[in-house]
C-alpha atoms as a PDB file:
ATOM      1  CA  UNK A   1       0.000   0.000   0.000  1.00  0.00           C
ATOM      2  CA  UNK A   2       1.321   3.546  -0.825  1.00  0.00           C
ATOM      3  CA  UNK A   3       0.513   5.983   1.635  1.00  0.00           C
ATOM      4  CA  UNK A   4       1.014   9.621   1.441  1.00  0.00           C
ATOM      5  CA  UNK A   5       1.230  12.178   4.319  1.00  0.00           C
ATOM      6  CA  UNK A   6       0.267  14.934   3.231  1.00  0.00           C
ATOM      7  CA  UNK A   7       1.479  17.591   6.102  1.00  0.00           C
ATOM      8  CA  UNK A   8       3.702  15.599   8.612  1.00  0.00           C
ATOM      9  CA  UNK A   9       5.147  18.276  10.142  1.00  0.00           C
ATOM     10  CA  UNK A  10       2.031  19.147  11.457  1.00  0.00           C
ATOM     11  CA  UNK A  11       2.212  15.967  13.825  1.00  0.00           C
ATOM     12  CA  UNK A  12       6.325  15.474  14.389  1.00  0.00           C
ATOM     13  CA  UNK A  13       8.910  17.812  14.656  1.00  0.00           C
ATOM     14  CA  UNK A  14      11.533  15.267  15.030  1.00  0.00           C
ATOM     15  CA  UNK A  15      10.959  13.504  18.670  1.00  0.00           C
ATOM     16  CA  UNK A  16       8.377  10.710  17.571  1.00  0.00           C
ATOM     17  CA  UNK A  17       8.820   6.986  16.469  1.00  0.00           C
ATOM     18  CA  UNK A  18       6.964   6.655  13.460  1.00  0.00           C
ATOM     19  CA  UNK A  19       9.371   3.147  12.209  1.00  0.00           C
ATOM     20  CA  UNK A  20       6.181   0.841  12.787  1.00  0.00           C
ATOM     21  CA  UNK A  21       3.516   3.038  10.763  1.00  0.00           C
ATOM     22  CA  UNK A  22       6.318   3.399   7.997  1.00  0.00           C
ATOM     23  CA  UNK A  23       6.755  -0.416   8.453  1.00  0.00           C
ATOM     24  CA  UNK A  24       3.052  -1.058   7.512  1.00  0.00           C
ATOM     25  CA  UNK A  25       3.199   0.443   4.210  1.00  0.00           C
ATOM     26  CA  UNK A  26       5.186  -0.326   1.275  1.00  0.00           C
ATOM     27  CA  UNK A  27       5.863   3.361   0.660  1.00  0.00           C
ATOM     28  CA  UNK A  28       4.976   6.190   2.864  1.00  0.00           C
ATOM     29  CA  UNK A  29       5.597   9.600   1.527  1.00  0.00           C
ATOM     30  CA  UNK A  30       6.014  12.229   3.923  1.00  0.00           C
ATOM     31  CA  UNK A  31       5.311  15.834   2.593  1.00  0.00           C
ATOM     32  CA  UNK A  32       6.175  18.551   5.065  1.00  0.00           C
ATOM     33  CA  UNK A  33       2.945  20.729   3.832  1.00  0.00           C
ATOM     34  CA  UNK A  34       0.818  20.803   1.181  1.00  0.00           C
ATOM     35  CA  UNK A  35      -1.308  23.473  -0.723  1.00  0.00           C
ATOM     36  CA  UNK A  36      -4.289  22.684  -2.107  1.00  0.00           C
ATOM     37  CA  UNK A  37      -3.107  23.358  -5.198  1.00  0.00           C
ATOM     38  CA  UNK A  38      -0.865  20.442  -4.859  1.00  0.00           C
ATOM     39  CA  UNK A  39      -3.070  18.016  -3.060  1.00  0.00           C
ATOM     40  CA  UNK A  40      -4.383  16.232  -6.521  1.00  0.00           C
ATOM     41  CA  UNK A  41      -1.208  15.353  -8.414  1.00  0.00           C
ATOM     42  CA  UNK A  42       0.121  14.009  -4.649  1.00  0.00           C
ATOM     43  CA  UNK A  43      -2.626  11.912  -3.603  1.00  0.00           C
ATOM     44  CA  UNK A  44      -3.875  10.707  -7.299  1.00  0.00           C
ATOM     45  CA  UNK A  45      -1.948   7.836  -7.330  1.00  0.00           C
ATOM     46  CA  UNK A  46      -2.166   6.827  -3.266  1.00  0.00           C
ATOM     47  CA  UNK A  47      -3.586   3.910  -1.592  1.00  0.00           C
ATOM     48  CA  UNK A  48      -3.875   5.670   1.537  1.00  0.00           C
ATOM     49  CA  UNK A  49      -4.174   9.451   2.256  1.00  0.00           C
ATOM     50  CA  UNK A  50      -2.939  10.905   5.680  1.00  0.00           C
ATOM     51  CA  UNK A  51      -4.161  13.804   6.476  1.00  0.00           C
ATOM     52  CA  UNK A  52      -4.259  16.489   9.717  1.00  0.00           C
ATOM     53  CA  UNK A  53      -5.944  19.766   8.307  1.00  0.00           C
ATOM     54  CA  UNK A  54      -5.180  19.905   4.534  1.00  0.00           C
ATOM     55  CA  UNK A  55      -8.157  20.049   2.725  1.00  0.00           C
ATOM     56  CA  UNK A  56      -9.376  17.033   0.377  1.00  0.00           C
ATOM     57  CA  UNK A  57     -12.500  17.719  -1.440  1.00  0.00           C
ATOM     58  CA  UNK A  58     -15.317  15.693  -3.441  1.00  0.00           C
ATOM     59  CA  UNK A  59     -13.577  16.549  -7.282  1.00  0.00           C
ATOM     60  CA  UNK A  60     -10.315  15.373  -5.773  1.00  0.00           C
ATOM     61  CA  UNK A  61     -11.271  11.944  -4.413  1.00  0.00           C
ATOM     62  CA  UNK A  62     -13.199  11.163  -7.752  1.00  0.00           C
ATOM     63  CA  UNK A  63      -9.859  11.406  -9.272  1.00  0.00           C
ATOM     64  CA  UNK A  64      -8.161   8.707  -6.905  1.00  0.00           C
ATOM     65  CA  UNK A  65      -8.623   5.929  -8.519  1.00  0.00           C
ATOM     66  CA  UNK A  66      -6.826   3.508  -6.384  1.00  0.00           C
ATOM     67  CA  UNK A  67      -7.522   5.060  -2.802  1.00  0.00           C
ATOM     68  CA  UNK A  68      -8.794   2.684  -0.411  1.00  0.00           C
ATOM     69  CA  UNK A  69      -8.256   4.590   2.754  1.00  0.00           C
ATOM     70  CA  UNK A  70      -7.778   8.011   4.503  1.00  0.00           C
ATOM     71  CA  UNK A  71      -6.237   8.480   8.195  1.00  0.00           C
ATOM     72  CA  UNK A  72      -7.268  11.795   9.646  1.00  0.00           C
ATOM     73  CA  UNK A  73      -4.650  12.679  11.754  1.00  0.00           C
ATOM     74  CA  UNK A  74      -7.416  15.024  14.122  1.00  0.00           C
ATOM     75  CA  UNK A  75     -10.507  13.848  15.405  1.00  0.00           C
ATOM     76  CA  UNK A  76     -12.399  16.740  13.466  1.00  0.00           C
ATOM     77  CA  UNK A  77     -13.336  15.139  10.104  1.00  0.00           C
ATOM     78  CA  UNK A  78     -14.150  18.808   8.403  1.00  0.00           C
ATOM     79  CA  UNK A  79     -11.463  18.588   5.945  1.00  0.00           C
ATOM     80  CA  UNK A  80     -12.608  15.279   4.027  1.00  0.00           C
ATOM     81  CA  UNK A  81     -15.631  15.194   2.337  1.00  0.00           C
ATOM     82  CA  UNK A  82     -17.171  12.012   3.546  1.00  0.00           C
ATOM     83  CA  UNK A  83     -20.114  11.673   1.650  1.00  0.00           C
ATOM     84  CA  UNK A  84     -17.832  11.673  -1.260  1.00  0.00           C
ATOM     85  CA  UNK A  85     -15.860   8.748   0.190  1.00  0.00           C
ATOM     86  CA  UNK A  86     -18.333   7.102   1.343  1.00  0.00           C
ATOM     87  CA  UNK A  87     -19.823   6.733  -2.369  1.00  0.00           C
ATOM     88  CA  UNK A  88     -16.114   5.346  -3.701  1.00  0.00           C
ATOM     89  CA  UNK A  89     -15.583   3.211  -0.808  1.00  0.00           C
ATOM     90  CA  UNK A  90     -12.939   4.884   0.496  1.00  0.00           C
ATOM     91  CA  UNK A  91     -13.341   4.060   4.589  1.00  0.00           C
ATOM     92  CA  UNK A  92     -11.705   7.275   5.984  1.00  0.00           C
ATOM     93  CA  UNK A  93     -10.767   6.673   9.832  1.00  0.00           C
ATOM     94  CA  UNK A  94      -9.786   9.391  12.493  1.00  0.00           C
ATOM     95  CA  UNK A  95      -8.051   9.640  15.747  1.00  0.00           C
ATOM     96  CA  UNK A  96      -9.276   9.861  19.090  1.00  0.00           C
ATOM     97  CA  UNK A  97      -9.111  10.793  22.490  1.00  0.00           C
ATOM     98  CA  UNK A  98      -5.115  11.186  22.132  1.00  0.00           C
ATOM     99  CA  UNK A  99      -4.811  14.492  23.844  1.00  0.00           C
ATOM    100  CA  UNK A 100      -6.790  14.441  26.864  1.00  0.00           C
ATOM    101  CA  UNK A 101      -4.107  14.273  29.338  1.00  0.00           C
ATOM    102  CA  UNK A 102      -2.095  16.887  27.644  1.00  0.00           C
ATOM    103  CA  UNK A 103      -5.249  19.706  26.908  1.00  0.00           C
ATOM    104  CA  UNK A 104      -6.596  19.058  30.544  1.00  0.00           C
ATOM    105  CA  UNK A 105      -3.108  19.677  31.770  1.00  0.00           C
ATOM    106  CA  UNK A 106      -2.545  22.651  29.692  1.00  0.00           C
ATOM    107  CA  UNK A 107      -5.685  23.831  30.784  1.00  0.00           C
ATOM    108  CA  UNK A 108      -5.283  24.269  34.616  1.00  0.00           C
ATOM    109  CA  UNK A 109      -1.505  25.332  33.856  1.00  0.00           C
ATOM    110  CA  UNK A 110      -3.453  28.492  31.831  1.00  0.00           C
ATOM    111  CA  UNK A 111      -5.830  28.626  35.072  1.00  0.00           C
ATOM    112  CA  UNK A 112      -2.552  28.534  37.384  1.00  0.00           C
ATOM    113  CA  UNK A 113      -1.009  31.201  35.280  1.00  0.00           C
ATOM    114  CA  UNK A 114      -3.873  33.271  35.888  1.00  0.00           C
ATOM    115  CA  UNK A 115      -3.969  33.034  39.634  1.00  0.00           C
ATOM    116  CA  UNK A 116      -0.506  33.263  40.461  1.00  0.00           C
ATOM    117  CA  UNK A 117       0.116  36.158  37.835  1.00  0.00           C
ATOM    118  CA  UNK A 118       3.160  34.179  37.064  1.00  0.00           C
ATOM    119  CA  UNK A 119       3.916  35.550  33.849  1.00  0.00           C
ATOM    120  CA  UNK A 120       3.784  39.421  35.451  1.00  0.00           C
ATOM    121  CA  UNK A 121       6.041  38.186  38.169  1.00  0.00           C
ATOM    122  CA  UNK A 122       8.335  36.012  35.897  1.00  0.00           C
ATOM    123  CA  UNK A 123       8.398  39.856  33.478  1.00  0.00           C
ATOM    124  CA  UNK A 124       9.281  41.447  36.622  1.00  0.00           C
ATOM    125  CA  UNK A 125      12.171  39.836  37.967  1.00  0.00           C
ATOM    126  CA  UNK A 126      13.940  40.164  34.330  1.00  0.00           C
ATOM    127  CA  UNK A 127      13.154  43.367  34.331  1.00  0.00           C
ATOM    128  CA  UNK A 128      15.348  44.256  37.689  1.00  0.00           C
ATOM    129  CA  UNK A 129      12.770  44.836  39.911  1.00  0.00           C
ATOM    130  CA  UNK A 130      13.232  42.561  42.162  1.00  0.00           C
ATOM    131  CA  UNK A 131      16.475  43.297  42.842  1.00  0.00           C
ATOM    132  CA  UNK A 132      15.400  46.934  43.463  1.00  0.00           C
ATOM    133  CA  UNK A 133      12.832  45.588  45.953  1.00  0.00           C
ATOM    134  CA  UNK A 134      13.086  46.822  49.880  1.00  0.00           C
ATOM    135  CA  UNK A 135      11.871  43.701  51.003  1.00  0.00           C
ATOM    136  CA  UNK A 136      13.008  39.731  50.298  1.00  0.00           C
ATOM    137  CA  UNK A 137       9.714  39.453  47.950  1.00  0.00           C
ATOM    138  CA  UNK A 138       7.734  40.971  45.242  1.00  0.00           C
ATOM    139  CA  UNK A 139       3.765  41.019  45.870  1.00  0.00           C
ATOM    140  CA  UNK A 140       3.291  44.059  42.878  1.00  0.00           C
ATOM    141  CA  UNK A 141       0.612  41.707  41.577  1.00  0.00           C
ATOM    142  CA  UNK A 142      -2.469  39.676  42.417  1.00  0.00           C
ATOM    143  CA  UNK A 143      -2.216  35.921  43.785  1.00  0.00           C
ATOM    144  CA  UNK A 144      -5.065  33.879  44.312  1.00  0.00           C
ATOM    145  CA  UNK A 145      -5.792  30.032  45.319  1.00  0.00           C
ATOM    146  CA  UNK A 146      -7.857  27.632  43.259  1.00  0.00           C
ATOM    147  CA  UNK A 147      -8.907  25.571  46.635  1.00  0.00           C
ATOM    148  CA  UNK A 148     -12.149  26.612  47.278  1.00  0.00           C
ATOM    149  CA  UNK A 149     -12.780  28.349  44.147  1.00  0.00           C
ATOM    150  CA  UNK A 150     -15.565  27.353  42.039  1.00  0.00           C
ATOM    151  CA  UNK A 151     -15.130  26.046  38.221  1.00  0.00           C
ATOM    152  CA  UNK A 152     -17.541  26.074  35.895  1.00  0.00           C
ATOM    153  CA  UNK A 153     -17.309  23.662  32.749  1.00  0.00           C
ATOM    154  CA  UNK A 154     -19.252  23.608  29.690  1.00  0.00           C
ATOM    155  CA  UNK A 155     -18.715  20.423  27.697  1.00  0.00           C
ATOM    156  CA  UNK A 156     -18.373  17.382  29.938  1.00  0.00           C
ATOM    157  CA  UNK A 157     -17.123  14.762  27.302  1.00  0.00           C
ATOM    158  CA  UNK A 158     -13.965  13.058  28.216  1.00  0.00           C
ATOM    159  CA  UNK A 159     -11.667  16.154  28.192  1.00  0.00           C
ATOM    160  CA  UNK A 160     -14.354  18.369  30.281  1.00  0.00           C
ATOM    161  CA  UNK A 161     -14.230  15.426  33.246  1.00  0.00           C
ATOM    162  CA  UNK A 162     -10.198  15.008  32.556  1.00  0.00           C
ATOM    163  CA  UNK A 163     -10.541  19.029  33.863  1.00  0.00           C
ATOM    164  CA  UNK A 164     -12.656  18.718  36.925  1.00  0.00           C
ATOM    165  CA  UNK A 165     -10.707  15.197  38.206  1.00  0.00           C
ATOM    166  CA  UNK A 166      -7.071  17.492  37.694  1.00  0.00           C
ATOM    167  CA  UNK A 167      -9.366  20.635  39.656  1.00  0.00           C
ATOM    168  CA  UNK A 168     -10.734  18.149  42.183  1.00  0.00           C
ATOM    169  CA  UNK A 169      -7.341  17.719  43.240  1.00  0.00           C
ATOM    170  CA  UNK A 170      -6.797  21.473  43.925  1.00  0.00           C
ATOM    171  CA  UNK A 171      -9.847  21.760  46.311  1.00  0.00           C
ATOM    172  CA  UNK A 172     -12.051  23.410  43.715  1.00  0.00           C
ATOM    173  CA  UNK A 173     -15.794  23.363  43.849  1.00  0.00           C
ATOM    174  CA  UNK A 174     -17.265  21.726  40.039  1.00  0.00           C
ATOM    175  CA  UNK A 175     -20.406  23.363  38.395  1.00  0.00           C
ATOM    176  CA  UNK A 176     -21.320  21.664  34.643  1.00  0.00           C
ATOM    177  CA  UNK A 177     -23.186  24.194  33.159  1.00  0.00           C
ATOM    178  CA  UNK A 178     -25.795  23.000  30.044  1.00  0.00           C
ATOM    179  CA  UNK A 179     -25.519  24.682  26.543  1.00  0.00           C
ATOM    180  CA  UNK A 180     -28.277  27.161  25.502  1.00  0.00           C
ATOM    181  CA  UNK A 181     -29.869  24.763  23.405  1.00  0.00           C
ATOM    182  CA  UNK A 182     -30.133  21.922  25.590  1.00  0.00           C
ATOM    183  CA  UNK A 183     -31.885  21.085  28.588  1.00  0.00           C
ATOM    184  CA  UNK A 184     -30.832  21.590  32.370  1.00  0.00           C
ATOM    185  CA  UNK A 185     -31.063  18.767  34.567  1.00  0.00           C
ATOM    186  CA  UNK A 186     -29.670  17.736  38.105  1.00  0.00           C
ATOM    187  CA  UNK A 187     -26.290  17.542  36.832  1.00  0.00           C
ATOM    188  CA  UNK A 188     -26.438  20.392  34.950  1.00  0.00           C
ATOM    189  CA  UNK A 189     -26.832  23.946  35.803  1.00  0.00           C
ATOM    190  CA  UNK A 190     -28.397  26.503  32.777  1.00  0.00           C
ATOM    191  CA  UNK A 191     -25.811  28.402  31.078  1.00  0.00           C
ATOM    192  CA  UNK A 192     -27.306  32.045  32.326  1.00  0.00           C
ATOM    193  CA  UNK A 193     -27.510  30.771  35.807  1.00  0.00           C
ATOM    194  CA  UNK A 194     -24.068  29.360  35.819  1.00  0.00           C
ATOM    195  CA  UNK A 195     -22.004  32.303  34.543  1.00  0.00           C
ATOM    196  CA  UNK A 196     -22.411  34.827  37.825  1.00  0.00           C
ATOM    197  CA  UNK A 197     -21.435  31.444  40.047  1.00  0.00           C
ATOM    198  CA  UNK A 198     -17.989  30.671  38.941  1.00  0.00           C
ATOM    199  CA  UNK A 199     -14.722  32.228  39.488  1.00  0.00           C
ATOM    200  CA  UNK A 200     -13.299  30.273  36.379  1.00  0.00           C
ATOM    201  CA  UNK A 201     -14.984  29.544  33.517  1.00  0.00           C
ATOM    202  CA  UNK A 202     -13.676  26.498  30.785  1.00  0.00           C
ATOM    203  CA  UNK A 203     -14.531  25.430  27.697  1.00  0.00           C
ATOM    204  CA  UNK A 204     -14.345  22.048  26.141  1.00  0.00           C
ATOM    205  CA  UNK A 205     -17.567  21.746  23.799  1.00  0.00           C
ATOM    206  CA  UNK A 206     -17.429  21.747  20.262  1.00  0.00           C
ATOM    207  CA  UNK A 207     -17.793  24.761  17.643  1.00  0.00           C
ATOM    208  CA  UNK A 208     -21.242  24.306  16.272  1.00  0.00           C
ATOM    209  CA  UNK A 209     -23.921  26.676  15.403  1.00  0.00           C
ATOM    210  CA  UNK A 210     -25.365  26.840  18.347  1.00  0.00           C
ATOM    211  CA  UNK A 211     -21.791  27.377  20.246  1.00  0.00           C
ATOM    212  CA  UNK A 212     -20.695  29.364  17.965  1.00  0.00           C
ATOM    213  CA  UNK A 213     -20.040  33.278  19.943  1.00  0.00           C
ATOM    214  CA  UNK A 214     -21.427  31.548  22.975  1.00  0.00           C
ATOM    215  CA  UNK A 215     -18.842  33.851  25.337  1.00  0.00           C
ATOM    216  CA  UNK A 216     -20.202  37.190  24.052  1.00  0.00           C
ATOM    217  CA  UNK A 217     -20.874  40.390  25.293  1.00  0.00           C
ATOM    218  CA  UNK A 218     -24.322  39.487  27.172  1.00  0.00           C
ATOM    219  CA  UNK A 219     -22.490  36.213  28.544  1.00  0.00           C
ATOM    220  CA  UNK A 220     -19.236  38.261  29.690  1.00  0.00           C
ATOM    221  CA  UNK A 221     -21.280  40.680  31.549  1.00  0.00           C
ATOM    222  CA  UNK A 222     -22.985  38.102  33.660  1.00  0.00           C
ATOM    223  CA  UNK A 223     -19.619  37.037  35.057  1.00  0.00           C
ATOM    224  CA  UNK A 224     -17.776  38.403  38.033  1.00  0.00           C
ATOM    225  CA  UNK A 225     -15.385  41.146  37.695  1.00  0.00           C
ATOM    226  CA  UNK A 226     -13.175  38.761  39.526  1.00  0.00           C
ATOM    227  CA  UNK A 227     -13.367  35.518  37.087  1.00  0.00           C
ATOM    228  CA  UNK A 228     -11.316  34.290  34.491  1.00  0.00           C
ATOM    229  CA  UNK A 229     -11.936  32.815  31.695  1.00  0.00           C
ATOM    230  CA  UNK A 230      -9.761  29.949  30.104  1.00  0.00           C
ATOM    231  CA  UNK A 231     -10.563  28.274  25.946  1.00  0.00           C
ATOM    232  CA  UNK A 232      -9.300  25.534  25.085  1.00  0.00           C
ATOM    233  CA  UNK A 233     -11.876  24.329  22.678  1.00  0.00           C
ATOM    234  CA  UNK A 234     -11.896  26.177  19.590  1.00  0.00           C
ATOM    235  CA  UNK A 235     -11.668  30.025  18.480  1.00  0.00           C
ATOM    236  CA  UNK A 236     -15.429  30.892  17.927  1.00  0.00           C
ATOM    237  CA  UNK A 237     -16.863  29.673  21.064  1.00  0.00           C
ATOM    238  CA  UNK A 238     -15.614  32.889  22.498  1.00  0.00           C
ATOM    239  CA  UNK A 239     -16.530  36.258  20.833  1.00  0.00           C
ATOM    240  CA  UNK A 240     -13.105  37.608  20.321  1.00  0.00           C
ATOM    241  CA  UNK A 241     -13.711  41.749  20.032  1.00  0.00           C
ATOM    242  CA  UNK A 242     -16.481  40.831  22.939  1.00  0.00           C
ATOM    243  CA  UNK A 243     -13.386  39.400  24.816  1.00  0.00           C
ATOM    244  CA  UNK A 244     -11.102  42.146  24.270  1.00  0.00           C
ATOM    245  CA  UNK A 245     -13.649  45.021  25.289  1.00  0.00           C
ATOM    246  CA  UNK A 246     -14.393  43.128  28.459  1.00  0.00           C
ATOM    247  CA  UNK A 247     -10.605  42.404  29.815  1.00  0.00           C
ATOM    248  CA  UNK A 248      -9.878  46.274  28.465  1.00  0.00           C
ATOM    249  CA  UNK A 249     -12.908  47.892  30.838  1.00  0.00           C
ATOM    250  CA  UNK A 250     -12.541  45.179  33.518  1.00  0.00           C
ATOM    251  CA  UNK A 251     -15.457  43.259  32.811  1.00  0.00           C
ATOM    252  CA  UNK A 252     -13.461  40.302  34.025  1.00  0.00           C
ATOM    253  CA  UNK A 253     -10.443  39.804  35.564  1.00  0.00           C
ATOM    254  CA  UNK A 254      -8.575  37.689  32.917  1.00  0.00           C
ATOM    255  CA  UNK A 255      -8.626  35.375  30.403  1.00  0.00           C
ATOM    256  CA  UNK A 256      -6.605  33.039  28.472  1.00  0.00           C
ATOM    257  CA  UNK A 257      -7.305  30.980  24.798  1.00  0.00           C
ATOM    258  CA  UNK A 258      -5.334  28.224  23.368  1.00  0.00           C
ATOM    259  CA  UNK A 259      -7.281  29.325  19.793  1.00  0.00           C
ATOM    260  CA  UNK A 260      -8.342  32.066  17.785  1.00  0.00           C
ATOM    261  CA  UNK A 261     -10.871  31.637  15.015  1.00  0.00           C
ATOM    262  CA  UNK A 262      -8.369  31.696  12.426  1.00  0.00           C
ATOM    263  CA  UNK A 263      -5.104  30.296  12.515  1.00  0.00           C
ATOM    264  CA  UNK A 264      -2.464  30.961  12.420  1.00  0.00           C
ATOM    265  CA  UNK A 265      -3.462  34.773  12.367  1.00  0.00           C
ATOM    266  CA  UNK A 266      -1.568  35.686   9.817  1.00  0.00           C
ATOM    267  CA  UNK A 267      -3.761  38.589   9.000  1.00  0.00           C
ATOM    268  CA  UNK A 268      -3.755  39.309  12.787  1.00  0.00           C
ATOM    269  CA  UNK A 269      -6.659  39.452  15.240  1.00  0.00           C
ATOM    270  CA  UNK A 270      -8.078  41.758  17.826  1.00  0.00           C
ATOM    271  CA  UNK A 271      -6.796  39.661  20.816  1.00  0.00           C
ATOM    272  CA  UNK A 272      -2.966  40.454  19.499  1.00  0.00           C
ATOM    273  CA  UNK A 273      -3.122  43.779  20.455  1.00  0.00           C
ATOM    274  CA  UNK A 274      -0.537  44.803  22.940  1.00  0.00           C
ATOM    275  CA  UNK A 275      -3.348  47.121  24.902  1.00  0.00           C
ATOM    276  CA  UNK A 276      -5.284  43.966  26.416  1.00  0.00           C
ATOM    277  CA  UNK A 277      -4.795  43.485  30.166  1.00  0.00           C
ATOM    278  CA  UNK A 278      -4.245  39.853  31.429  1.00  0.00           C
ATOM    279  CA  UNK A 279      -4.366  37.583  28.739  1.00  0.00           C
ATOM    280  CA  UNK A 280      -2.312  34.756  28.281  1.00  0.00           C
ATOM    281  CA  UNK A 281      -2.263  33.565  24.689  1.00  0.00           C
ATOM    282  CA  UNK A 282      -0.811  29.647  23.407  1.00  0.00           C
ATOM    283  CA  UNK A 283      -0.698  28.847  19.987  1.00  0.00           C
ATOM    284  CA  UNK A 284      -2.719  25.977  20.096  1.00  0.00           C
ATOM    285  CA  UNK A 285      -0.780  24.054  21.907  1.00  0.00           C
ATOM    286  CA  UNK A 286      -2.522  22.321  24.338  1.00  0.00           C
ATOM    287  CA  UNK A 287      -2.487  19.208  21.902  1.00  0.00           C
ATOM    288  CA  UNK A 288       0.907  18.739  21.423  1.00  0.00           C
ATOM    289  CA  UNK A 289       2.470  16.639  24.088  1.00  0.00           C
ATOM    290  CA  UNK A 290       5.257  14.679  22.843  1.00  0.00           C
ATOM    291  CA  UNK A 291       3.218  11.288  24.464  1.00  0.00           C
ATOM    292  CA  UNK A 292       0.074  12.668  22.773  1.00  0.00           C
ATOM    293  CA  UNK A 293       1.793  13.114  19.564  1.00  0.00           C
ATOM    294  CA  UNK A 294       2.857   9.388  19.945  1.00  0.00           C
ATOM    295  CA  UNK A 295      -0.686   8.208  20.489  1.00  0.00           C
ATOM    296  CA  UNK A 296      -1.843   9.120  17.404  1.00  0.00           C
ATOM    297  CA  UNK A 297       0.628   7.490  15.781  1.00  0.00           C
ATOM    298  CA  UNK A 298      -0.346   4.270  17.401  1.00  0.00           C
ATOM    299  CA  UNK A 299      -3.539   5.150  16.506  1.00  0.00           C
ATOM    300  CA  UNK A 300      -3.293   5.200  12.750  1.00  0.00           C
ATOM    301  CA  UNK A 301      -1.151   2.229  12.953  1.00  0.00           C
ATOM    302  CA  UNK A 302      -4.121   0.180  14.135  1.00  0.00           C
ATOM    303  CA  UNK A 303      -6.525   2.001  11.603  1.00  0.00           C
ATOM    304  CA  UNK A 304      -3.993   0.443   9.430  1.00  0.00           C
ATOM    305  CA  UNK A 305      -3.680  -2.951  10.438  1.00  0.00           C
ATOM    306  CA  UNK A 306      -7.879  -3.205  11.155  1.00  0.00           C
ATOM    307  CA  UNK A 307      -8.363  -2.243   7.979  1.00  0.00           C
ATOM    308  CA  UNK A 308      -6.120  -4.427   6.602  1.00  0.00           C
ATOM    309  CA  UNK A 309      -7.945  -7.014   8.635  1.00  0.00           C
ATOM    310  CA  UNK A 310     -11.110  -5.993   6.922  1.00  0.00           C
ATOM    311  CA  UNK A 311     -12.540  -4.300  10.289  1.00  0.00           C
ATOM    312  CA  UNK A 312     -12.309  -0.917  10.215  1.00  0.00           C
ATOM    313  CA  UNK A 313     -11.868   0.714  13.660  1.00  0.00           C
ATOM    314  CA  UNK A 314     -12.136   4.488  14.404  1.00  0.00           C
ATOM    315  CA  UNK A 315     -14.800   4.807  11.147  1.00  0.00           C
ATOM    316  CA  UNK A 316     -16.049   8.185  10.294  1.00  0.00           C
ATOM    317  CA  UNK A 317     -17.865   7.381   7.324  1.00  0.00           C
END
């Protein structure tokens, strides 16, 4: 089976094993990146297309003629067009669950950052001034503990209970709240009634429709002055000018995102600007442990060898 990848350094920059998923194939071609421009004359002639974000649409598949199989190397499946596949045949299989150590991690680190003002103090000390200081410590900024403080989480999949276990552990108090457009129930506080409650707010549901601009203006202004806000889910779950007004006047008392709702920004984006108090921003990052990294490649290798086997795991289509 030839196997093309068709934007590897988008998964390793040089500290994985891949030697058993290479050993699976006959040939595995690893492109660094691809533009869509390119995608068709590399792919036309593959068995096997592996893919993390680069687009592969309905007019290119029709033209692979001897594809049998696509690894998405994501669990979002947005960038094949299934139906498409579906019709040739083509089983296209994703990976899952891989990061949910490393984003829940990354998430109370962000939360961490934000109550120890870390980043302030760590500016601070290069900066000279604590050698300037009259006393043995600095205490120019605010410090706060997460025992006792209360969490609210909306999505509470796998990574959303990953979170509250890791905040357990700090002695913080766990409110689910429910999405708009679904119903309350006893686990589940409503989304209005939840924002004034919690001191940190964090988000691990999807981007759909209905979450899209979920954190806007109206939702921001039902928070404390004294919460934080922390995104780890995806870019347009959280109005971004909405975000920026509210840090600049106070609204809250900080924030930090893993995503924006483009990236990278290469055309920039409102939360870059330098003028936006207490905002901690990682360029989605939270993914990229080197042992979740690892795990996907184990994944596709079994999405290999099951299909092989003739039973597809990790289907999509």
């Amino acid at each position: 089976m030839k196997a093309v990848f068709l934007d590897y350094d988008s998964l390793d920059q040089h500290d994985l094993d891949i030697s058993a998923l290479k050993a699976v194939f006959t040939e595995l071609i690893l492109f660094p990146s691809t533009q869509s421009s390119e995608v068709l004359n590399r792919v036309q002639d593959a068995n096997v297309i592996i893919s993390n974000k680069v687009m592969v649409d309905a007019q290119t598949l029709q033209r692979c003629h001897n594809l049998k199989l696509i690894l998405i190397c994501a669990t979002g499946t947005n960038n094949i067009d299934l139906v498409q596949a579906k019709e040739q045949g083509v089983v296209v299989c994703n990976c899952q669950g891989y990061g949910t150590s490393a984003v829940a991690q990354h998430t109370l680190m962000l939360m961490l950052a934000l109550a120890t003002s870390v980043l302030k103090y760590d500016h601070a000390v290069k900066q000279g001034q604590w050698n300037q200081a009259s006393q043995f410590c600095l205490l120019d900024f605010p410090i706060i503990e997460l025992s006792g403080k209360t969490l609210g989480i909306i999505g509470y999949g796998e990574l959303g209970k990953a979170v509250a276990q890791l905040a357990q552990a700090f002695g913080m108090n766990i409110l689910i709240g429910s999405l708009p457009n679904r119903p309350a129930d006893d686990q589940r506080v409503p989304f209005r009634e939840l924002l004034p409650q919690v001191d940190f707010l964090t988000l691990h549901c999807p981007l759909t429709e209905h979450t899209r601009d979920l954190i806007n203006t109206e939702a921001l202004n039902l928070m404390k002055p004294s919460a934080f806000l922390i995104n780890c889910a995806r870019g347009g779950i959280v109005n971004e000018t909405a975000l920026a007004n509210a840090l600049r006047q106070g609204e809250i008392a900080g924030a930090a995102t893993d995503v924006l709702t483009i990236e990278p920004p290469k055309t920039g984006n409102v939360l870059l600007a330098d003028d936006i108090p207490n905002l901690i921003i990682t360029p989605h990052s939270a993914w990229g442990s080197v042992d979740a990294r690892q795990r996907m490649v184990q994944q596709m290798l079994e999405n290999v060898i099951a299909f092989k086997a003739g039973q597809p795991i990790r289907q999509v289509n």
